[in-house]
PDB file of N, CA and C in Angstrom:
ATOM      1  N   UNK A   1      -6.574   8.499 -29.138  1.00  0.00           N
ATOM      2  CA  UNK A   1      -5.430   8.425 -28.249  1.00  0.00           C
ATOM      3  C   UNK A   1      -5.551   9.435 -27.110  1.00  0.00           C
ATOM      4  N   UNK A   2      -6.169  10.557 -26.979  1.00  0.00           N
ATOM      5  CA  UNK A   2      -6.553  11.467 -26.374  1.00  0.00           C
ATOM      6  C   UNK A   2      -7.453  10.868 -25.284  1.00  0.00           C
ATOM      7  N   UNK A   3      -8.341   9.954 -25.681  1.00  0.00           N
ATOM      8  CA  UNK A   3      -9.019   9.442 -24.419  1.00  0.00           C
ATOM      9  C   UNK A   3      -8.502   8.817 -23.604  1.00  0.00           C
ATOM     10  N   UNK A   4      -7.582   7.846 -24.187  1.00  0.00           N
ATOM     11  CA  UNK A   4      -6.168   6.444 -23.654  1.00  0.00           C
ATOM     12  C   UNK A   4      -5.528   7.907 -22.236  1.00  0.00           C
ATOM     13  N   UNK A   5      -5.155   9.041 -23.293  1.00  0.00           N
ATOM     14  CA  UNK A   5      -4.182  10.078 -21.899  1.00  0.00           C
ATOM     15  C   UNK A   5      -5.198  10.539 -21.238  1.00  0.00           C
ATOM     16  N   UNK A   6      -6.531  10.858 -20.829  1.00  0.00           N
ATOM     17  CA  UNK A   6      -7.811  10.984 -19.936  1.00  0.00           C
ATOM     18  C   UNK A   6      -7.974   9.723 -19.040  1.00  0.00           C
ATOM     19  N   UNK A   7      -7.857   8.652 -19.374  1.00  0.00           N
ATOM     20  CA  UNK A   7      -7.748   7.702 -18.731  1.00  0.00           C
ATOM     21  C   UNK A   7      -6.454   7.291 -17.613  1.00  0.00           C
ATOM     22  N   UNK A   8      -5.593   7.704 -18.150  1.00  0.00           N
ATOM     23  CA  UNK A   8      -4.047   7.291 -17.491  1.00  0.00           C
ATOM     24  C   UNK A   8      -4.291   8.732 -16.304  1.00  0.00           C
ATOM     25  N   UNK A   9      -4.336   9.879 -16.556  1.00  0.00           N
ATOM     26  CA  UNK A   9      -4.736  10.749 -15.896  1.00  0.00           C
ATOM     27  C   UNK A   9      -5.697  10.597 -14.844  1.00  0.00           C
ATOM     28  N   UNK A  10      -6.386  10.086 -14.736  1.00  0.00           N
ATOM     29  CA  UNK A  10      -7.850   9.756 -13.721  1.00  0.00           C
ATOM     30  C   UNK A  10      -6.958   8.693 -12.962  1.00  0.00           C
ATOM     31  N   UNK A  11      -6.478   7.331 -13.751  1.00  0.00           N
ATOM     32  CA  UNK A  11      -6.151   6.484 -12.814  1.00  0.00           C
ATOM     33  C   UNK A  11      -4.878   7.039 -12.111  1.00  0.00           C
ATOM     34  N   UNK A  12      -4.151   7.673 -12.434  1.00  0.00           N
ATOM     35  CA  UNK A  12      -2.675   8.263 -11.997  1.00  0.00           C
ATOM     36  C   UNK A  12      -3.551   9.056 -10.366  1.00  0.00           C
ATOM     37  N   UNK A  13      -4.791   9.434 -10.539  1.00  0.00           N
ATOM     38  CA  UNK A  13      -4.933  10.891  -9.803  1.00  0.00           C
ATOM     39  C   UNK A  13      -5.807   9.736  -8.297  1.00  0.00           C
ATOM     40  N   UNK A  14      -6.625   8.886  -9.052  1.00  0.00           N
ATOM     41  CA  UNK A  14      -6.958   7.790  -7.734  1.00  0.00           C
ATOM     42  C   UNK A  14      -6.012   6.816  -7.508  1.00  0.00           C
ATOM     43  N   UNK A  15      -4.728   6.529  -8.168  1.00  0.00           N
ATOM     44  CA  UNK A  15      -3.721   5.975  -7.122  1.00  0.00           C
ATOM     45  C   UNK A  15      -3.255   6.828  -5.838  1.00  0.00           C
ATOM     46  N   UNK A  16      -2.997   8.019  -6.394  1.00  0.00           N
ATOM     47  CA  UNK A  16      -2.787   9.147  -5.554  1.00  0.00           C
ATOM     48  C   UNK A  16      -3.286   8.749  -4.318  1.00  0.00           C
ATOM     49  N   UNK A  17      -4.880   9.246  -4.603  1.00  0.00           N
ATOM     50  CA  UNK A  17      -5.952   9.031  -3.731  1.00  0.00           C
ATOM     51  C   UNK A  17      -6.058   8.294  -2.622  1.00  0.00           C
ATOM     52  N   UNK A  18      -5.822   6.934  -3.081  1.00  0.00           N
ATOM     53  CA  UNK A  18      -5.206   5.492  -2.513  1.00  0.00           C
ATOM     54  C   UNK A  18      -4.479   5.911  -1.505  1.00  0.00           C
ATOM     55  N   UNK A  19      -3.225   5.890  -1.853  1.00  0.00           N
ATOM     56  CA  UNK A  19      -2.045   6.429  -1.185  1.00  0.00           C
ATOM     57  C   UNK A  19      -2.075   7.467  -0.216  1.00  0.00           C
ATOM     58  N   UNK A  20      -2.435   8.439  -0.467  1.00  0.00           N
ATOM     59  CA  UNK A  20      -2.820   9.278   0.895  1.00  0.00           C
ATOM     60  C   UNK A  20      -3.863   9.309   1.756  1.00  0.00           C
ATOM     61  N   UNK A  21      -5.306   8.651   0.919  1.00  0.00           N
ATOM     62  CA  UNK A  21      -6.138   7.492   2.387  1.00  0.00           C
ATOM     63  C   UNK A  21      -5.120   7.187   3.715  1.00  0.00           C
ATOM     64  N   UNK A  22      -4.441   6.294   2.244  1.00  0.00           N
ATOM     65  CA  UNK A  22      -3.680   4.943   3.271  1.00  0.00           C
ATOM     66  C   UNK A  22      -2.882   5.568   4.261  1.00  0.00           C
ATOM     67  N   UNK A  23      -2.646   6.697   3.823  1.00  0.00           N
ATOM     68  CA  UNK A  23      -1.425   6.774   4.630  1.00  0.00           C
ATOM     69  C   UNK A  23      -2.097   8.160   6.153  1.00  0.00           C
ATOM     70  N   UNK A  24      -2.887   8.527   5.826  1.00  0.00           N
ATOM     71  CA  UNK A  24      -3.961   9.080   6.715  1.00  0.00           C
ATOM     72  C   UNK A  24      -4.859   8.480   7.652  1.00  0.00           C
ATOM     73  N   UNK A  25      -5.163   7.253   7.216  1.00  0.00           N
ATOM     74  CA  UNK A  25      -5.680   6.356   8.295  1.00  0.00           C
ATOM     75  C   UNK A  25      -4.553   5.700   9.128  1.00  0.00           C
ATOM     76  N   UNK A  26      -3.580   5.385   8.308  1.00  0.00           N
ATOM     77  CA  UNK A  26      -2.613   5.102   9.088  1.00  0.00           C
ATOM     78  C   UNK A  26      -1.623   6.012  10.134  1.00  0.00           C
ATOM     79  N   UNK A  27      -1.894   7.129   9.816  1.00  0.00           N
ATOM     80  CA  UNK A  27      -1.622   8.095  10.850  1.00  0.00           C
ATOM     81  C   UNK A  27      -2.490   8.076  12.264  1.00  0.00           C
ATOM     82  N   UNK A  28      -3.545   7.949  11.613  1.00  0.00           N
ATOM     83  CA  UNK A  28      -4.484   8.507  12.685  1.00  0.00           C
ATOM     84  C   UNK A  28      -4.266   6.581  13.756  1.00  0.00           C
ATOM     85  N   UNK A  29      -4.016   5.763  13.190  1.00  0.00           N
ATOM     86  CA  UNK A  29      -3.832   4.813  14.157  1.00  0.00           C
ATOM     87  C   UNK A  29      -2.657   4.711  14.522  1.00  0.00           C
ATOM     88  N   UNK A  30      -1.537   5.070  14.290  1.00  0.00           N
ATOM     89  CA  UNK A  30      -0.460   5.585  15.022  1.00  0.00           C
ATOM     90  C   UNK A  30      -0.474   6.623  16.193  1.00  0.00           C
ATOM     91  N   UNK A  31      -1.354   7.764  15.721  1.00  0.00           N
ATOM     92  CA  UNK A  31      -1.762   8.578  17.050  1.00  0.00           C
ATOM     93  C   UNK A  31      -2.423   7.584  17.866  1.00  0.00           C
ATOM     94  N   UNK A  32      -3.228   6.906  17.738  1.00  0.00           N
ATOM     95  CA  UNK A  32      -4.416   6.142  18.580  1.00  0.00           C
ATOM     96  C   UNK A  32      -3.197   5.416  19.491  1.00  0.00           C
ATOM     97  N   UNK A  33      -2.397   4.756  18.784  1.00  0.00           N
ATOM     98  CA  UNK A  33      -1.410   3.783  19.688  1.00  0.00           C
ATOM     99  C   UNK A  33      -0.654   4.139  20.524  1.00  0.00           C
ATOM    100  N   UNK A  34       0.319   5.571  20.190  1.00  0.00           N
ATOM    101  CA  UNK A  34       0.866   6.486  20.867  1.00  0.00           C
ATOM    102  C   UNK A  34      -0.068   7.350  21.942  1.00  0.00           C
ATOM    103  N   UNK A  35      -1.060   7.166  21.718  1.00  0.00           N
ATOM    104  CA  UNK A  35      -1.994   7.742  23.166  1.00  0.00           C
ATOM    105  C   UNK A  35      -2.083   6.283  24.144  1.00  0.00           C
ATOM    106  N   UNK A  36      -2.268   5.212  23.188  1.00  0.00           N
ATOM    107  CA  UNK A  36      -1.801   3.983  24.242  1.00  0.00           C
ATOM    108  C   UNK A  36      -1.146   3.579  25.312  1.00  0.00           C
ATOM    109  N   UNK A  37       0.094   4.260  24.346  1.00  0.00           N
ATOM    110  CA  UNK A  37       1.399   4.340  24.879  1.00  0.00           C
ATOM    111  C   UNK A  37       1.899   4.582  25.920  1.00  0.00           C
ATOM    112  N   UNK A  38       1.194   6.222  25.716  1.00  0.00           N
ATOM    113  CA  UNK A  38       1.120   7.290  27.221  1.00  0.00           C
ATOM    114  C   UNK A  38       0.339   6.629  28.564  1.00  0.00           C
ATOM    115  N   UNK A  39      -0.747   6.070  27.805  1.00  0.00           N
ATOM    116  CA  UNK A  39      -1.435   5.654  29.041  1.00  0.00           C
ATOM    117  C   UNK A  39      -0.898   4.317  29.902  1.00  0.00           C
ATOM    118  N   UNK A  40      -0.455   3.937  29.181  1.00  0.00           N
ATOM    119  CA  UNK A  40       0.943   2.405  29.920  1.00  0.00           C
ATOM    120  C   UNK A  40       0.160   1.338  29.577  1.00  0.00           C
ATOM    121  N   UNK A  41      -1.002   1.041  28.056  1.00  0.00           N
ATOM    122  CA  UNK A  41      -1.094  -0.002  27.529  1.00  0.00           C
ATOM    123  C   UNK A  41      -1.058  -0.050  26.164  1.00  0.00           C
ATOM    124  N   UNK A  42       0.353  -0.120  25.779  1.00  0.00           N
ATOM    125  CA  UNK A  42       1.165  -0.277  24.532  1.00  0.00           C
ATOM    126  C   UNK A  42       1.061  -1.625  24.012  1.00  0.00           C
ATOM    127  N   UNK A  43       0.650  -1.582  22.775  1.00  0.00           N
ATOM    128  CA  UNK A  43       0.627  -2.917  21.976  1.00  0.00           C
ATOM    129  C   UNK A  43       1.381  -2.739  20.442  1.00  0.00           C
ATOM    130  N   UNK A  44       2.210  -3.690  20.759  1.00  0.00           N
ATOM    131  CA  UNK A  44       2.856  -3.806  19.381  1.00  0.00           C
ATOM    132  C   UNK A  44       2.267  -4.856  17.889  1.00  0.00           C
ATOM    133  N   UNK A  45       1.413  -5.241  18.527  1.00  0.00           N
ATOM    134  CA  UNK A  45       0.782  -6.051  17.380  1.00  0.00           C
ATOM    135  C   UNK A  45      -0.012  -5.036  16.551  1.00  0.00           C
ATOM    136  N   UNK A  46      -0.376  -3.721  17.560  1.00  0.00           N
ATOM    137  CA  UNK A  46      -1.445  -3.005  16.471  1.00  0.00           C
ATOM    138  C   UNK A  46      -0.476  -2.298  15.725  1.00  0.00           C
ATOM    139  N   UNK A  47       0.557  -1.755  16.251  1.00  0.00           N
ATOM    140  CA  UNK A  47       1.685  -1.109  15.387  1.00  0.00           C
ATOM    141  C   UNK A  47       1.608  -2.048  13.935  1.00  0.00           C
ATOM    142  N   UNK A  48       1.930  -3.505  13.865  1.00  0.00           N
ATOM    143  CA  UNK A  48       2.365  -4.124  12.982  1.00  0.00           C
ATOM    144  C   UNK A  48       0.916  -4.327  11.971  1.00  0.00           C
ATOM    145  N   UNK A  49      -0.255  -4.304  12.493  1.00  0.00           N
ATOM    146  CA  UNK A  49      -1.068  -4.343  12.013  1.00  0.00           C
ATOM    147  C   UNK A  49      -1.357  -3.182  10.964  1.00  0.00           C
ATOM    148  N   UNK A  50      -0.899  -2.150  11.276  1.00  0.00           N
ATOM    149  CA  UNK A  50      -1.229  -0.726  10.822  1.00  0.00           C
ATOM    150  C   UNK A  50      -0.297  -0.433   9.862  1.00  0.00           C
ATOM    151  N   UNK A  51       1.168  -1.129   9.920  1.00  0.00           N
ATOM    152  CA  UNK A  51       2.082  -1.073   9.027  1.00  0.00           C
ATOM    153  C   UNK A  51       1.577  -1.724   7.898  1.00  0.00           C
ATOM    154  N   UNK A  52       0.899  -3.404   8.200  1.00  0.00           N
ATOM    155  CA  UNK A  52       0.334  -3.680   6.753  1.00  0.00           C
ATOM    156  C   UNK A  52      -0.420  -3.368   6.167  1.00  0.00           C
ATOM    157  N   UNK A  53      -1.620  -2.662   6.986  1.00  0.00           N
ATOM    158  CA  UNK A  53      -2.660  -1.899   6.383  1.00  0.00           C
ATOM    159  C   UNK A  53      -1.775  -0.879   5.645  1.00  0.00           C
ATOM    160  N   UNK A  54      -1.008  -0.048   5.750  1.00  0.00           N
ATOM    161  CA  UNK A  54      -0.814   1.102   5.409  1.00  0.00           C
ATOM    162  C   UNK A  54       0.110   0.620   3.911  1.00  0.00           C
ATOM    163  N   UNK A  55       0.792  -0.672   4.070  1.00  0.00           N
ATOM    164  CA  UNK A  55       1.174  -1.366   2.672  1.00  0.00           C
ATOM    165  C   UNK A  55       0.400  -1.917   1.986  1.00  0.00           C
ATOM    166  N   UNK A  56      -0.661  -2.060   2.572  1.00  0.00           N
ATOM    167  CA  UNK A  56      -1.740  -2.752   1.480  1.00  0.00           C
ATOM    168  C   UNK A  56      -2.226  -1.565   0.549  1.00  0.00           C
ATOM    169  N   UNK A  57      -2.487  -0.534   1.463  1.00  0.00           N
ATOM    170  CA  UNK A  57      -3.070   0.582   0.503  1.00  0.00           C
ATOM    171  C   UNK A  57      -1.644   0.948  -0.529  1.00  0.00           C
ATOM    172  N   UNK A  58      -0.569   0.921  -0.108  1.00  0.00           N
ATOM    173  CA  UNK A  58       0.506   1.277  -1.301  1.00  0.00           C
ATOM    174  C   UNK A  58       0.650   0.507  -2.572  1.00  0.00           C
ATOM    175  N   UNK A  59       0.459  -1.122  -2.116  1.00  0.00           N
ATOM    176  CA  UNK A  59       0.365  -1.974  -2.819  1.00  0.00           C
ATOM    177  C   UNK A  59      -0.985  -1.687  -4.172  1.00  0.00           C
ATOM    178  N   UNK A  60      -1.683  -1.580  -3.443  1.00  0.00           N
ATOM    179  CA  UNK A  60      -2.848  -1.110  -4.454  1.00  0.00           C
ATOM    180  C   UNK A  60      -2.346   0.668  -5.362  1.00  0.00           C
ATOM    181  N   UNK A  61      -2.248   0.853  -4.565  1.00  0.00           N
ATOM    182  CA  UNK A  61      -2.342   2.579  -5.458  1.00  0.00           C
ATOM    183  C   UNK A  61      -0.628   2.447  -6.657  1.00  0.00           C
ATOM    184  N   UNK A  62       0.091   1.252  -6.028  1.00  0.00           N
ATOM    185  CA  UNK A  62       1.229   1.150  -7.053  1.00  0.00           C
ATOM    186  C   UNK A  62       0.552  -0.062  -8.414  1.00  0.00           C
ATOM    187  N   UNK A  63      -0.403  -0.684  -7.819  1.00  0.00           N
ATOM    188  CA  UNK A  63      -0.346  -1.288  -8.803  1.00  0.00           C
ATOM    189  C   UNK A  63      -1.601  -0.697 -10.006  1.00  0.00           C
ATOM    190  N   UNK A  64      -2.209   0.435  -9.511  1.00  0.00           N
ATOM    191  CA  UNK A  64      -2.716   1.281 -10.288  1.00  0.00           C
ATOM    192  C   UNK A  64      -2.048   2.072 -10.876  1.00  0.00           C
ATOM    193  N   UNK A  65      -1.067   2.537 -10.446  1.00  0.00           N
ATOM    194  CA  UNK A  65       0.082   3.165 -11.331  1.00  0.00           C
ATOM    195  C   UNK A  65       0.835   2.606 -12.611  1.00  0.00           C
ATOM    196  N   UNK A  66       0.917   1.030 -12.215  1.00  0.00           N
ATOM    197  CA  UNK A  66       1.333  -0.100 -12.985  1.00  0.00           C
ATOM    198  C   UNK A  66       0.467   0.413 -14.390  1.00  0.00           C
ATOM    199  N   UNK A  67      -1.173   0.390 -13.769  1.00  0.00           N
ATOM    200  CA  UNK A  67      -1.807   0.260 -15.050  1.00  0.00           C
ATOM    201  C   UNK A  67      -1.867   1.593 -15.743  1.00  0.00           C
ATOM    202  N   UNK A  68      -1.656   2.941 -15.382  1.00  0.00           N
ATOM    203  CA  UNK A  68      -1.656   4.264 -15.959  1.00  0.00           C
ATOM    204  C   UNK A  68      -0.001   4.246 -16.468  1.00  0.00           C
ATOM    205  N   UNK A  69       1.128   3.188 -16.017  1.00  0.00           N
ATOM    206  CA  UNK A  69       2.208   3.439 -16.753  1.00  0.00           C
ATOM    207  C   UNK A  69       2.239   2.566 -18.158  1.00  0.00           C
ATOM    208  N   UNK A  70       1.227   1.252 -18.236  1.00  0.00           N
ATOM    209  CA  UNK A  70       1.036   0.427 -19.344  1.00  0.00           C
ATOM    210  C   UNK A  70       0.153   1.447 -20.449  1.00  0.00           C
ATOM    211  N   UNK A  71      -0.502   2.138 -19.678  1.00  0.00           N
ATOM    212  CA  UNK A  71      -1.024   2.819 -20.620  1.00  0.00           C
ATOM    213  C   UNK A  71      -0.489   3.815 -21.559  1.00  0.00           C
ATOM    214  N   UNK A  72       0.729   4.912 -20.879  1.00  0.00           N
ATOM    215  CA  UNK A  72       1.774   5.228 -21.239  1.00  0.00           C
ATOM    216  C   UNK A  72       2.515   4.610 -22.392  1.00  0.00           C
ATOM    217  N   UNK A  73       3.094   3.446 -21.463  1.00  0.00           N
ATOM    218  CA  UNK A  73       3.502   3.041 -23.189  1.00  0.00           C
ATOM    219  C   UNK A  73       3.213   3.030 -23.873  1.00  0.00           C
ATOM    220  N   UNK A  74       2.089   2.141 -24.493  1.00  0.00           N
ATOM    221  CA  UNK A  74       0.859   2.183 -25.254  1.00  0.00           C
ATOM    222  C   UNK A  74       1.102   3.317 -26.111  1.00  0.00           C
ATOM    223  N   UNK A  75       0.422   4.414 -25.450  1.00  0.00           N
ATOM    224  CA  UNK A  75       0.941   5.720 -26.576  1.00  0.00           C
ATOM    225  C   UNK A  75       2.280   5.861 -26.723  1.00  0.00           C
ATOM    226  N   UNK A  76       3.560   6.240 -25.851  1.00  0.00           N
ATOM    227  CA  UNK A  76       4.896   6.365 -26.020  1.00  0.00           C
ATOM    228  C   UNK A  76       5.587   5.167 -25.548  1.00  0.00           C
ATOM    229  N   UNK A  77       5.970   4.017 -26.536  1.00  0.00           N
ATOM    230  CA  UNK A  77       6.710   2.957 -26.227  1.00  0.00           C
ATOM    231  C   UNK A  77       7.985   3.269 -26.518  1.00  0.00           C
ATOM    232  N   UNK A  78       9.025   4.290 -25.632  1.00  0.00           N
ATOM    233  CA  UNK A  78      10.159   4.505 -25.754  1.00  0.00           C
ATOM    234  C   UNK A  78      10.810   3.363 -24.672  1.00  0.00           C
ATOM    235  N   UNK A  79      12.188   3.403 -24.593  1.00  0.00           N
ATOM    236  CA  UNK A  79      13.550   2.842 -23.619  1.00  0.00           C
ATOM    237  C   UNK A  79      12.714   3.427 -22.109  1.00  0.00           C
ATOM    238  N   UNK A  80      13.071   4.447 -22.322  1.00  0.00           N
ATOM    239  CA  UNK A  80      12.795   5.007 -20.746  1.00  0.00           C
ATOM    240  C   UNK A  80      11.501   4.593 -20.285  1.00  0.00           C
ATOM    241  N   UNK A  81      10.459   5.032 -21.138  1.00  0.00           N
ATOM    242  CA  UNK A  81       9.125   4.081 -20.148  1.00  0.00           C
ATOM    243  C   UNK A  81       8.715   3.062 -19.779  1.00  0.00           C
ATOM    244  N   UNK A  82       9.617   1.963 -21.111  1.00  0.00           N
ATOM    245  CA  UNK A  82       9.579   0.856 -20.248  1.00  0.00           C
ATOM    246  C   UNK A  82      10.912   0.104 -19.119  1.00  0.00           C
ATOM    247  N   UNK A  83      11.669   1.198 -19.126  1.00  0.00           N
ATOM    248  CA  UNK A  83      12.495   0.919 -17.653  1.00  0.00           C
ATOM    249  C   UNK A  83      11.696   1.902 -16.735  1.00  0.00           C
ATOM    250  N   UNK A  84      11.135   2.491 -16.814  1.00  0.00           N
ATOM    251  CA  UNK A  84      10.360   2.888 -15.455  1.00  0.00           C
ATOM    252  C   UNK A  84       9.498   1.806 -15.609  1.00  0.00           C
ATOM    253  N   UNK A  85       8.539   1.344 -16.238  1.00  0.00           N
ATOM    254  CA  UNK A  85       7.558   0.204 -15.733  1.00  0.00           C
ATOM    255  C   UNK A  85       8.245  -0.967 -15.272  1.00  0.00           C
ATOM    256  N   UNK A  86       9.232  -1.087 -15.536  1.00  0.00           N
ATOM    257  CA  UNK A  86       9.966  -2.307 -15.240  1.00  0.00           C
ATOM    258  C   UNK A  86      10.163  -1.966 -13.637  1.00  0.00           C
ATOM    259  N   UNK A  87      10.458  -1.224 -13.573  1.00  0.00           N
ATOM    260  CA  UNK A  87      11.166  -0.558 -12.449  1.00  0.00           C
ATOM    261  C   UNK A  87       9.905  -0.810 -11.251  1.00  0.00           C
ATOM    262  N   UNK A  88       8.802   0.075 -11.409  1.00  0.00           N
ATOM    263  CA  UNK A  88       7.648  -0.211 -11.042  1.00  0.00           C
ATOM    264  C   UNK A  88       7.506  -1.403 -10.870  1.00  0.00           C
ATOM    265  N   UNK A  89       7.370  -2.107 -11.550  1.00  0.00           N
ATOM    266  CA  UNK A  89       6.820  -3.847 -11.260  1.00  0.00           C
ATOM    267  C   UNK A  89       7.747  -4.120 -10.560  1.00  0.00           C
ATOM    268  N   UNK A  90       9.008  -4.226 -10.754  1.00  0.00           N
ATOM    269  CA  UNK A  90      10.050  -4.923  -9.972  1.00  0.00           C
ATOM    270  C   UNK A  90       9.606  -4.356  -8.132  1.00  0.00           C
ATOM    271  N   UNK A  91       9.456  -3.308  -8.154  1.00  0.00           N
ATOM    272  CA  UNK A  91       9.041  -2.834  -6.701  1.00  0.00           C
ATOM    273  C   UNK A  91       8.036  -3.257  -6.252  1.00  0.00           C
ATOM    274  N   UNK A  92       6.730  -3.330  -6.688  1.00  0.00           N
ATOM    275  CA  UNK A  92       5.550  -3.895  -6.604  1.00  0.00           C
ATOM    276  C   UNK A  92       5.844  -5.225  -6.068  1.00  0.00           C
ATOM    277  N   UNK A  93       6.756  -6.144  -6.776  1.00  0.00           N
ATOM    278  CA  UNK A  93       6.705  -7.524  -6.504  1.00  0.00           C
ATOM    279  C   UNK A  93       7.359  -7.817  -5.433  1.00  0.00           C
ATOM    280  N   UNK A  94       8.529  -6.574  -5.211  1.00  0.00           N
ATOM    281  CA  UNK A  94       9.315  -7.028  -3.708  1.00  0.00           C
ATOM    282  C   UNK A  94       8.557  -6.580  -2.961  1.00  0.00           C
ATOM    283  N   UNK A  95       7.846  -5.439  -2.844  1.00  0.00           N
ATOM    284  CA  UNK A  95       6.717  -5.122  -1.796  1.00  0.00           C
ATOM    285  C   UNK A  95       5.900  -5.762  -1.234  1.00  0.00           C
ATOM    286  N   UNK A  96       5.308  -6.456  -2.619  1.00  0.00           N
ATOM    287  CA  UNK A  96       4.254  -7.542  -2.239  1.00  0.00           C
ATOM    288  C   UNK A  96       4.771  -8.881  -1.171  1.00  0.00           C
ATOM    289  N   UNK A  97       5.543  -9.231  -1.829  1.00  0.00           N
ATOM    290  CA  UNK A  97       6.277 -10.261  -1.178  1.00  0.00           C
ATOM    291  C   UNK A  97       6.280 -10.036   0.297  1.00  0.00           C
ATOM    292  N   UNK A  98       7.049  -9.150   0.614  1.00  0.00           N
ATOM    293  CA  UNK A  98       7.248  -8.724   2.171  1.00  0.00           C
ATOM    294  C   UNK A  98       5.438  -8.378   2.769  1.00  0.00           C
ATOM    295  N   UNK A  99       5.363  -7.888   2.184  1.00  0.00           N
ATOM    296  CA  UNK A  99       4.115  -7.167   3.099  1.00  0.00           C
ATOM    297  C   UNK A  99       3.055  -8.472   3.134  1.00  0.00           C
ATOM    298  N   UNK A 100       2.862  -9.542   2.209  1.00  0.00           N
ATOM    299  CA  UNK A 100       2.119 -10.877   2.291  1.00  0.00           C
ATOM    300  C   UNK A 100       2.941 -11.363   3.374  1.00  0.00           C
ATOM    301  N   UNK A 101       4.343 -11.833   3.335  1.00  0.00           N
ATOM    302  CA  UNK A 101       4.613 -12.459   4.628  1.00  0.00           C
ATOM    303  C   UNK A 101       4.163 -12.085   6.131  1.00  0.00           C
ATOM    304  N   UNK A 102       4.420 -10.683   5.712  1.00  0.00           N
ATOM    305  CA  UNK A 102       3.718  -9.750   7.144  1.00  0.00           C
ATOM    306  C   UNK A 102       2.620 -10.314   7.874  1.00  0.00           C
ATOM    307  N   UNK A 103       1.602 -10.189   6.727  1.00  0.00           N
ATOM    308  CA  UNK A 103       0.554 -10.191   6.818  1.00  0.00           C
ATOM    309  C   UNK A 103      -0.230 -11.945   6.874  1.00  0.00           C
ATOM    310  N   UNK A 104       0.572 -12.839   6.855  1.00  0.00           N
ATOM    311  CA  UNK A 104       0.486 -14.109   7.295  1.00  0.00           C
ATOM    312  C   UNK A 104       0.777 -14.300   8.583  1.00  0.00           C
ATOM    313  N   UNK A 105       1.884 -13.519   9.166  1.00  0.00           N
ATOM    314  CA  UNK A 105       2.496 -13.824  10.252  1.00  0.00           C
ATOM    315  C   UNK A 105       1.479 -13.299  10.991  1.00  0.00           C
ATOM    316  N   UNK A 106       1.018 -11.878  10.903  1.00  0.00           N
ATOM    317  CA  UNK A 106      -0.064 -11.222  11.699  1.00  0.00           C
ATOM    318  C   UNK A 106      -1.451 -12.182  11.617  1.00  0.00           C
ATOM    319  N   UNK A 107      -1.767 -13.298  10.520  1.00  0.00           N
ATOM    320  CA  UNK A 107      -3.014 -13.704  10.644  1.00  0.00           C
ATOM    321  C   UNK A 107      -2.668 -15.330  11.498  1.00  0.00           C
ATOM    322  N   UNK A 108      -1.387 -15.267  11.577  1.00  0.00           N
ATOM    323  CA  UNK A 108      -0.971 -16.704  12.488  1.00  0.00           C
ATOM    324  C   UNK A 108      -1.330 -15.817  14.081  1.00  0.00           C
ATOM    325  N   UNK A 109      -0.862 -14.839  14.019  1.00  0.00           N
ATOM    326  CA  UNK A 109      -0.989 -14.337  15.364  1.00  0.00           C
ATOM    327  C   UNK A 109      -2.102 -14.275  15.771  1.00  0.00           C
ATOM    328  N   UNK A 110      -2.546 -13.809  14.475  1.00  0.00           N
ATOM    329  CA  UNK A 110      -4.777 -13.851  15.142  1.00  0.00           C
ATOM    330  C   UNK A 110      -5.206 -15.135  16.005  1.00  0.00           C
ATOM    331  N   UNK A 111      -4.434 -16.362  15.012  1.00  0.00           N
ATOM    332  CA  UNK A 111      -5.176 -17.404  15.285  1.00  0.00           C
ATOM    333  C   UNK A 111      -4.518 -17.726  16.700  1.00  0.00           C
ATOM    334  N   UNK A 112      -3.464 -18.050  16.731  1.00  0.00           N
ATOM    335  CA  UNK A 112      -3.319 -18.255  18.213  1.00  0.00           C
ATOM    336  C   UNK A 112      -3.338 -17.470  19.087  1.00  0.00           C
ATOM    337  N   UNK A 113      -3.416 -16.051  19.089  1.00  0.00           N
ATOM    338  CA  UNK A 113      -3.859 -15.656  20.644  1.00  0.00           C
ATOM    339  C   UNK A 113      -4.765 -14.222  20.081  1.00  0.00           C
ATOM    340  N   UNK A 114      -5.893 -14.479  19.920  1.00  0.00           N
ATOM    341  CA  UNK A 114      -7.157 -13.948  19.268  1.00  0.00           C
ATOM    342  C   UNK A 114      -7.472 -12.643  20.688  1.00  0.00           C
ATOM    343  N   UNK A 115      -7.208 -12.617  21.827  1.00  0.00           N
ATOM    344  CA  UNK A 115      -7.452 -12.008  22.828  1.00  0.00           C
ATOM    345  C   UNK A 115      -6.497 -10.400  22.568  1.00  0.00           C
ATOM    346  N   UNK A 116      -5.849 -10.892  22.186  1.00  0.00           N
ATOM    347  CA  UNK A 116      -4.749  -9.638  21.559  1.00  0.00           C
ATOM    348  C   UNK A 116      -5.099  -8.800  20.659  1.00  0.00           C
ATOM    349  N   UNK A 117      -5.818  -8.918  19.589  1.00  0.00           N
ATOM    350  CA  UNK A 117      -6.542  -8.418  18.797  1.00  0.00           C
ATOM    351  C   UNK A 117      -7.737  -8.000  18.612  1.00  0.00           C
ATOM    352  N   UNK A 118      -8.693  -8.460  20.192  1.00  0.00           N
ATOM    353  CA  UNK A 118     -10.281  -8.097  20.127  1.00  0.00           C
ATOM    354  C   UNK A 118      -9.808  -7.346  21.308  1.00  0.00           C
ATOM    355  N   UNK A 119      -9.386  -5.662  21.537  1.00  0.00           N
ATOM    356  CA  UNK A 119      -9.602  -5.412  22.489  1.00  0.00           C
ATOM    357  C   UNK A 119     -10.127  -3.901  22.068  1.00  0.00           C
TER     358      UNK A 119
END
């Protein structure tokens, strides 16, 4: 059982990981856009682009959490851990939801005006 909590530990520590990538690259293309900005060619598609990137990486590092909180139970199957996993999933799935629509709408946008996106 000691290895099961070595395991939940590692994955707990690269969701982390995940998550502050994501959210570091996504900074740094927020600066990039906001220097755009300044210069008087502002695009809002990359904004939206960068928002889903930056949910995709959440999406992932939560649903690694998913699996270091199943693991949890596993050893402690109390009330409370599985309303936090519940809890967890339930977020995961509304997240997902939204951030897939996003991210359809942004790949409809690719397709019809592709000039917007190769620059």
């Amino acid at each position: 059982m000691h290895f099961i909590k070595y395991i939940e530990t590692v994955i707990n520590i690269i969701s982390c990981a995940i998550v502050v990538y994501g959210a570091v690259i996504s900074f740094i293309g927020i600066i990039k856009t906001e220097f755009c900005r300044l210069k008087g060619s502002y695009d809002i598609i990359q904004l939206r682009v960068i928002r889903a990137d930056l949910g995709t990486y959440l999406l992932l590092g939560l649903e690694l959490l998913i699996a270091a909180d199943i693991l949890q139970t596993i050893l402690e199957p109390s009330n409370q851990e599985l309303l936090i996993l519940g809890g967890i999933v339930l977020l995961r799935t509304i997240l997902s939801y939204f951030l897939n629509k996003e991210i359809e709408e942004i790949d409809d946008e690719r397709h019809e005006h592709p000039e917007l996106f190769n620059r």
